[in-house]
Protein backbone atom coordinates (compact mmCIF):
# COMPACT_ATOMS: atom_id res chain seq x y z
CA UNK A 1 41.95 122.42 175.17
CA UNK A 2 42.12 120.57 171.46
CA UNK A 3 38.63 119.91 170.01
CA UNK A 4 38.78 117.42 166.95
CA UNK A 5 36.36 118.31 164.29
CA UNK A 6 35.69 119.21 160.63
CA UNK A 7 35.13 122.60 159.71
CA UNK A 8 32.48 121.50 156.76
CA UNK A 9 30.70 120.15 159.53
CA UNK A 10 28.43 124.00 161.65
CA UNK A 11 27.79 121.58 164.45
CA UNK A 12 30.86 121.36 164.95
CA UNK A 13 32.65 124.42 165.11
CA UNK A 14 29.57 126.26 166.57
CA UNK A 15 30.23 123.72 169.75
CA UNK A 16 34.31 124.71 169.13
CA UNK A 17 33.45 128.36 169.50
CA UNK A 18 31.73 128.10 173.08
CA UNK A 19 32.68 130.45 175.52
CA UNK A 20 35.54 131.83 172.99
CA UNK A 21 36.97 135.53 173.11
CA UNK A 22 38.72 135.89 169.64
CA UNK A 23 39.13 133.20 167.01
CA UNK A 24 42.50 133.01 164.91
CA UNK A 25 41.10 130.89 161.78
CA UNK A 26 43.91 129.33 159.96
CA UNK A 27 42.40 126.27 158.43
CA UNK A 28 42.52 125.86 155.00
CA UNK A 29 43.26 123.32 152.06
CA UNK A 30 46.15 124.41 150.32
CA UNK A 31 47.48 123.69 146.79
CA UNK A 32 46.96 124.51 142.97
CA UNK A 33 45.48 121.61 141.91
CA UNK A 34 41.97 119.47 142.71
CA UNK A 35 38.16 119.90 141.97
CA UNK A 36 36.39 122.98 142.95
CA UNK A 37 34.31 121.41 145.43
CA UNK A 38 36.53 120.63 147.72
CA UNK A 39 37.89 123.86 147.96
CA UNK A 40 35.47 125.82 148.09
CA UNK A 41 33.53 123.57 150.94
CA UNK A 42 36.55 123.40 153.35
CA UNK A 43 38.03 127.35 152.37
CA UNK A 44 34.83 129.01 151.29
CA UNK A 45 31.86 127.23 153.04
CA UNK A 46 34.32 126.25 156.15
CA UNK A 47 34.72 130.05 156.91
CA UNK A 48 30.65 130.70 156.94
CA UNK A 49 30.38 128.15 159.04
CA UNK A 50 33.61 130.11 161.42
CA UNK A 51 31.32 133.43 160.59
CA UNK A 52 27.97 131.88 161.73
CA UNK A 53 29.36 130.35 165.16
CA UNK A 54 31.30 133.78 165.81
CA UNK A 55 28.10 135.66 165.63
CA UNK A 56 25.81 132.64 167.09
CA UNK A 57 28.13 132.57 170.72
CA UNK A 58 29.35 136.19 170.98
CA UNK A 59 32.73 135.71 169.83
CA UNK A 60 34.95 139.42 169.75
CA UNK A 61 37.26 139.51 167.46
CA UNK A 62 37.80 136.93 164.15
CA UNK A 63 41.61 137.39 162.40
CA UNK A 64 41.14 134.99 159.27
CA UNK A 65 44.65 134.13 158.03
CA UNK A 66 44.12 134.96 153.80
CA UNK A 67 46.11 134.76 151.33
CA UNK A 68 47.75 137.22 148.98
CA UNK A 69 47.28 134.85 145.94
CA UNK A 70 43.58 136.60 146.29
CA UNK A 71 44.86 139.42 144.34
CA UNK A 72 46.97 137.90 142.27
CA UNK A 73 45.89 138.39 138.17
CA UNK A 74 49.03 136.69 136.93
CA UNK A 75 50.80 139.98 136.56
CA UNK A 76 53.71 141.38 138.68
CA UNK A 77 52.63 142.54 142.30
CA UNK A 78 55.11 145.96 142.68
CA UNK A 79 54.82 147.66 146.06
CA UNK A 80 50.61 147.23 145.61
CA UNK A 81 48.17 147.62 148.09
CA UNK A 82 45.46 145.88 150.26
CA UNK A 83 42.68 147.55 148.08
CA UNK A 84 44.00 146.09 144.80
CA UNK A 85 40.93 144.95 143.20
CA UNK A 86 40.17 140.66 143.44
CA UNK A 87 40.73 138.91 139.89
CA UNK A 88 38.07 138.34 137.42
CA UNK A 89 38.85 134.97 136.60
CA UNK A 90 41.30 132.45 138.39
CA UNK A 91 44.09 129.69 137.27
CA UNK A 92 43.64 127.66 140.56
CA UNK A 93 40.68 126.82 142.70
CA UNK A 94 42.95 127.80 146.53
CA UNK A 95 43.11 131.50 145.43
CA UNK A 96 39.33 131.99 144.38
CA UNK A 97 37.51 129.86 146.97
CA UNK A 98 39.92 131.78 149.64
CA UNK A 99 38.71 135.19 147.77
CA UNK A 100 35.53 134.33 148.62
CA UNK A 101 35.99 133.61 152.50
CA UNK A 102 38.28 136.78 152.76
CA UNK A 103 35.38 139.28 151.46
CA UNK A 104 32.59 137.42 153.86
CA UNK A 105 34.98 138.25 157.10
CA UNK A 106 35.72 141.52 156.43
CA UNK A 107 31.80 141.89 155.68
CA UNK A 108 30.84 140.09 159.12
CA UNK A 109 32.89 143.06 160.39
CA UNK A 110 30.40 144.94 162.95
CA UNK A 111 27.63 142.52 163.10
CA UNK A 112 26.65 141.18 166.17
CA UNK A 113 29.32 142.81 167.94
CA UNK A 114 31.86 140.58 165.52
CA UNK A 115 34.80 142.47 164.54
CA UNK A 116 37.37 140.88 162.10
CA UNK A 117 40.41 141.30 159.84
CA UNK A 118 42.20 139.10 157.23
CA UNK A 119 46.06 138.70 156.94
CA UNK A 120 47.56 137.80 153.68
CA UNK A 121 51.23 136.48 154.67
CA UNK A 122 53.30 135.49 152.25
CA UNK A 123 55.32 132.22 151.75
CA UNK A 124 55.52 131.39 154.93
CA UNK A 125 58.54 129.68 155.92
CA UNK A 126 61.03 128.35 158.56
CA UNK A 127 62.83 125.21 159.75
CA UNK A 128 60.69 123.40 161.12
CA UNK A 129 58.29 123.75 157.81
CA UNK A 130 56.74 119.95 156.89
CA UNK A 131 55.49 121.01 153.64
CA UNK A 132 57.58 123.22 151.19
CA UNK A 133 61.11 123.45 152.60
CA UNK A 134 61.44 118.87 152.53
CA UNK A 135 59.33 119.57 149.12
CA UNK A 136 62.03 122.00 147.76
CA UNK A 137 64.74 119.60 148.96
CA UNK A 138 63.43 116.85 147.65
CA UNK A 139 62.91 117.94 144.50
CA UNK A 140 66.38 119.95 144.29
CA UNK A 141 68.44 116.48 145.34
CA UNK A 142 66.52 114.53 142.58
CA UNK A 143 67.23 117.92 140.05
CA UNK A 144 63.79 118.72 139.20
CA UNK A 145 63.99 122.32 140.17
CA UNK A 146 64.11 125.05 137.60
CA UNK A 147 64.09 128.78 137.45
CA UNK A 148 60.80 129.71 136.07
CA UNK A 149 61.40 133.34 134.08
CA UNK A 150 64.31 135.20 133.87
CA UNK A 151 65.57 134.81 137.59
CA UNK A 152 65.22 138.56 138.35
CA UNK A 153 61.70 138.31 140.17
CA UNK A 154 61.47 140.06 143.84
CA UNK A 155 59.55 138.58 146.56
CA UNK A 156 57.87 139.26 149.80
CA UNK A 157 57.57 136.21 152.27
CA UNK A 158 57.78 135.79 156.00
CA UNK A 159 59.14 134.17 158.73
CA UNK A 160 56.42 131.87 160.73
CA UNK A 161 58.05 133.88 163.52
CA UNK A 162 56.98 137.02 162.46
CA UNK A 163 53.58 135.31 160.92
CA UNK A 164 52.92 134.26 164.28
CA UNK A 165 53.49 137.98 166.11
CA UNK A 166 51.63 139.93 162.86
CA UNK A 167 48.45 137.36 164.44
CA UNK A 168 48.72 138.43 168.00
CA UNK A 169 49.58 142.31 166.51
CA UNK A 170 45.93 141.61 165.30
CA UNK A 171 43.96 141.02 167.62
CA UNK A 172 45.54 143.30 169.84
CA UNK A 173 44.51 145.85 167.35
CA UNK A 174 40.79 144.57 166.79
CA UNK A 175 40.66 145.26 170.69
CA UNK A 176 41.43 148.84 170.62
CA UNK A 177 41.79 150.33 167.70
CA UNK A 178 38.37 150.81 165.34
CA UNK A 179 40.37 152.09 162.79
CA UNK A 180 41.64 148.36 161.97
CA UNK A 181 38.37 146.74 162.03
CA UNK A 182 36.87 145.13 158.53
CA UNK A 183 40.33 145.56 156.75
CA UNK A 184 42.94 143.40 155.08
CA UNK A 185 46.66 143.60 155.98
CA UNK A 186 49.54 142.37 153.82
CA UNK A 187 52.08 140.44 156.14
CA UNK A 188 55.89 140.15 155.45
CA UNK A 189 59.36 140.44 155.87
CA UNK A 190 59.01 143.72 154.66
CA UNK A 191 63.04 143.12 152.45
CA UNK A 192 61.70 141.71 149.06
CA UNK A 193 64.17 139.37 148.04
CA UNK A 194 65.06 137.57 145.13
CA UNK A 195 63.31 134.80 144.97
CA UNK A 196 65.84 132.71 143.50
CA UNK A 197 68.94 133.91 145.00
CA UNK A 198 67.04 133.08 148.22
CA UNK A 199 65.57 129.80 147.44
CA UNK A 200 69.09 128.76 146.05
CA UNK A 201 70.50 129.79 149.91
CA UNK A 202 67.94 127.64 152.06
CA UNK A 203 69.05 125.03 149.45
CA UNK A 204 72.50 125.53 149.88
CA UNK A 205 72.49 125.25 153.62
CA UNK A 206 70.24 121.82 153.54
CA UNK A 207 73.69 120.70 151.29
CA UNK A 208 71.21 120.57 147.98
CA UNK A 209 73.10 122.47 144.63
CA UNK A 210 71.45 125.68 143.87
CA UNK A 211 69.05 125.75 140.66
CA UNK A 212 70.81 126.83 137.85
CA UNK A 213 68.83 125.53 134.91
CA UNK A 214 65.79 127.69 133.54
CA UNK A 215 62.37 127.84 131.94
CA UNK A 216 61.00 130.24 129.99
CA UNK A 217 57.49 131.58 131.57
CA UNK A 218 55.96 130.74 127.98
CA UNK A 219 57.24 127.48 127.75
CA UNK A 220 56.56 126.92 131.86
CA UNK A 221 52.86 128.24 130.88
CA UNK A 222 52.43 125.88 127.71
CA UNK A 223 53.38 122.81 129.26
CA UNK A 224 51.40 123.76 132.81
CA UNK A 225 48.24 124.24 130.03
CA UNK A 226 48.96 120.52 128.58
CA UNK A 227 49.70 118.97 131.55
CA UNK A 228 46.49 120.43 133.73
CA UNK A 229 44.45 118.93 130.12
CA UNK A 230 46.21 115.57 130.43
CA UNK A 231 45.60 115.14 134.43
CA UNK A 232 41.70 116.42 133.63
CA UNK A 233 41.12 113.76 131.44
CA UNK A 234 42.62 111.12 132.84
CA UNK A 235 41.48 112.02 136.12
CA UNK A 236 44.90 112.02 137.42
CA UNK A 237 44.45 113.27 141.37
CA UNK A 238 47.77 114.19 141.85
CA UNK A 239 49.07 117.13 141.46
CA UNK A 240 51.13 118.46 138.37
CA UNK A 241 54.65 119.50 138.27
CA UNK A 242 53.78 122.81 136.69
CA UNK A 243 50.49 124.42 136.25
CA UNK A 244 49.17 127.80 134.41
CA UNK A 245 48.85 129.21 137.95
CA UNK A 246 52.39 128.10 139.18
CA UNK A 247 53.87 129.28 135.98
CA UNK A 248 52.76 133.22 136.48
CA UNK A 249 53.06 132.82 140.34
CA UNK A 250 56.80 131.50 140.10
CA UNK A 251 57.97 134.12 137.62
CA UNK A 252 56.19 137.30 138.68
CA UNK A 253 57.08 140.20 141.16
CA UNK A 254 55.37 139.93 144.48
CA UNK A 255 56.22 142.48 146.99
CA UNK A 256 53.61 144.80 149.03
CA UNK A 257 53.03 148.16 150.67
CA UNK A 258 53.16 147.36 154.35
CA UNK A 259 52.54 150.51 155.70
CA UNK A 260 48.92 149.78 156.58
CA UNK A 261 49.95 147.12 158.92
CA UNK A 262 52.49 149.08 160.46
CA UNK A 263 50.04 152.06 161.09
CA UNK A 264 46.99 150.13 162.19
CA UNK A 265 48.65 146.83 163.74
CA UNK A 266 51.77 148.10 164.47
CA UNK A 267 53.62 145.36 163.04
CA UNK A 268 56.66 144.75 162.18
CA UNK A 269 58.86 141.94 161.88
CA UNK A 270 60.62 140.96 165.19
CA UNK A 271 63.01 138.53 162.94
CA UNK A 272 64.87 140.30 160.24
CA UNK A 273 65.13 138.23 156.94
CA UNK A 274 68.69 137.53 158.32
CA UNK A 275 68.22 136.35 161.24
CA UNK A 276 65.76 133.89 159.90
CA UNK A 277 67.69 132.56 157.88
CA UNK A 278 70.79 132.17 160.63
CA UNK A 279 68.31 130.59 162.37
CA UNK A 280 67.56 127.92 159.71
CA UNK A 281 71.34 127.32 158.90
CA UNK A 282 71.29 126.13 162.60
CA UNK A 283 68.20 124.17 162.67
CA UNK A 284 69.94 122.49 159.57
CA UNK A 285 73.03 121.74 160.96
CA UNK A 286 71.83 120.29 164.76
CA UNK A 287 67.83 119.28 165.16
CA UNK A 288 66.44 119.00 161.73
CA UNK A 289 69.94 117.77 160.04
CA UNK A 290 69.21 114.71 159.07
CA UNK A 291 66.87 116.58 156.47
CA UNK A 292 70.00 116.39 154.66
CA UNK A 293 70.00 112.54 154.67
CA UNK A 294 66.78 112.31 152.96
């Protein structure tokens, strides 16, 4: 059953949590760039409102899908954990207000018989992606791509596959296992690649020419600084080709310790980083080829 509504609006998703066993809540606005208000009503104030209608009509379980930008300080991310401590200040307005809703699910953890977890996957991709994979493209056909740092960063990032299964490995896990309740789980490949190397393949097999030109994360920082001052005061609403927070995020380390998903969800991926990407060589080449034509 599909129930149209807005998640600012409590009506509304108290009425789309009647009779309701376990709630997956994946809504979000995404992105580095826009005013504070609307992020934090539709990420921060959305998931209250998810919270509140949970508790109000007896809802189980509650898996919020997070975001490991919540811990990210602008520093490399080497093999860290869930418990990593949140930020003290933030570049973008996604990562705080999201902050925010992760800490209130894992609180709402035991109340009301409410029990809840948060997943943090990581650059989710695959073939059938409508947002950053015809973005990348794009962008790499018109040469407007460049390597942000000195190429050598690791990443984590995950198949929606495996995204997908990591979900259901929740809330199979909220139903038996205490142990997992109130807790946040890192979700991944679990192979930290290159991020380059590997953003130059999905390019290569959409027929786009690898990045090979580079930015310094200084410079990348400096000119994210002007531009995010420029866009400010001209009240530009789009949103800028490089940012403070894009800068740090594009030329740091970002790779996790999995093994508390493993132990208390027992996930693990059921689509090695290899397969994925097989996969998405095919989707190319026969349903989504004329991606290339764009």
């Amino acid at each position: 059953q599909w129930i149209h509504g807005d998640i600012r609006d409590a009506s509304a998703v108290n009425d789309a949590c009647r009779n309701v066993d376990t709630i997956i809540h994946t809504a979000a606005l995404p992105g580095v760039w826009g005013s504070w208000n609307a992020y934090y009503q539709v990420n921060t104030v959305g998931t209250e409102h998810v919270i509140a209608a949970a508790r109000a009509q007896a809802v189980k379980h509650l898996v919020y899908t997070s975001s490991p930008s919540v811990t990210f300080n602008g520093t490399d991310q080497v093999n860290i954990p869930e418990d990593v401590p949140y930020p003290k200040s933030w570049l973008c307005h996604y990562p705080h207000s999201k902050a925010i809703a992760e800490q209130a699910v894992l609180a709402a953890s035991g109340q009301d018989n409410l029990v809840t977890c948060a997943l943090r996957p990581h650059l989710i991709w695959g073939a059938n992606d409508p947002h950053l994979i015809p973005r990348l493209i794009k962008r790499g056909k018109a040469g407007k791509l460049r390597i942000v740092g000195d190429g050598t960063n690791l990443i984590d990032m995950v198949h929606v596959t495996n995204a997908a299964h990591a979900h259901l490995c929740a809330i199979a896990a909220l139903s038996n296992d205490p142990a997992s309740h109130g807790k946040a789980y890192w979700v991944s490949q679990q192979e930290p690649v290159n991020c380059w190397d590997w953003l130059n393949e999905l390019l290569q097999a959409a027929g786009v020419p690898p990045i090979k030109k580079s930015i310094s994360r200084r410079t990348a920082y400096a000119a994210g600084a002007v531009l995010e001052a420029v866009y400010t005061a001209l009240r530009i609403r789009s949103e800028p080709r490089m940012t403070r927070f894009l800068a740090k995020q594009l030329s740091a380390d970002h790779y996790f310790d999995n093994r508390r998903a493993q132990k208390l969800l027992g996930y693990t991926p059921v689509l090695s980083t290899s397969q994925a990407m097989d996969q998405f060589k095919q989707a190319i080449r026969s349903k989504d080829w004329n991606l290339r034509k764009r």
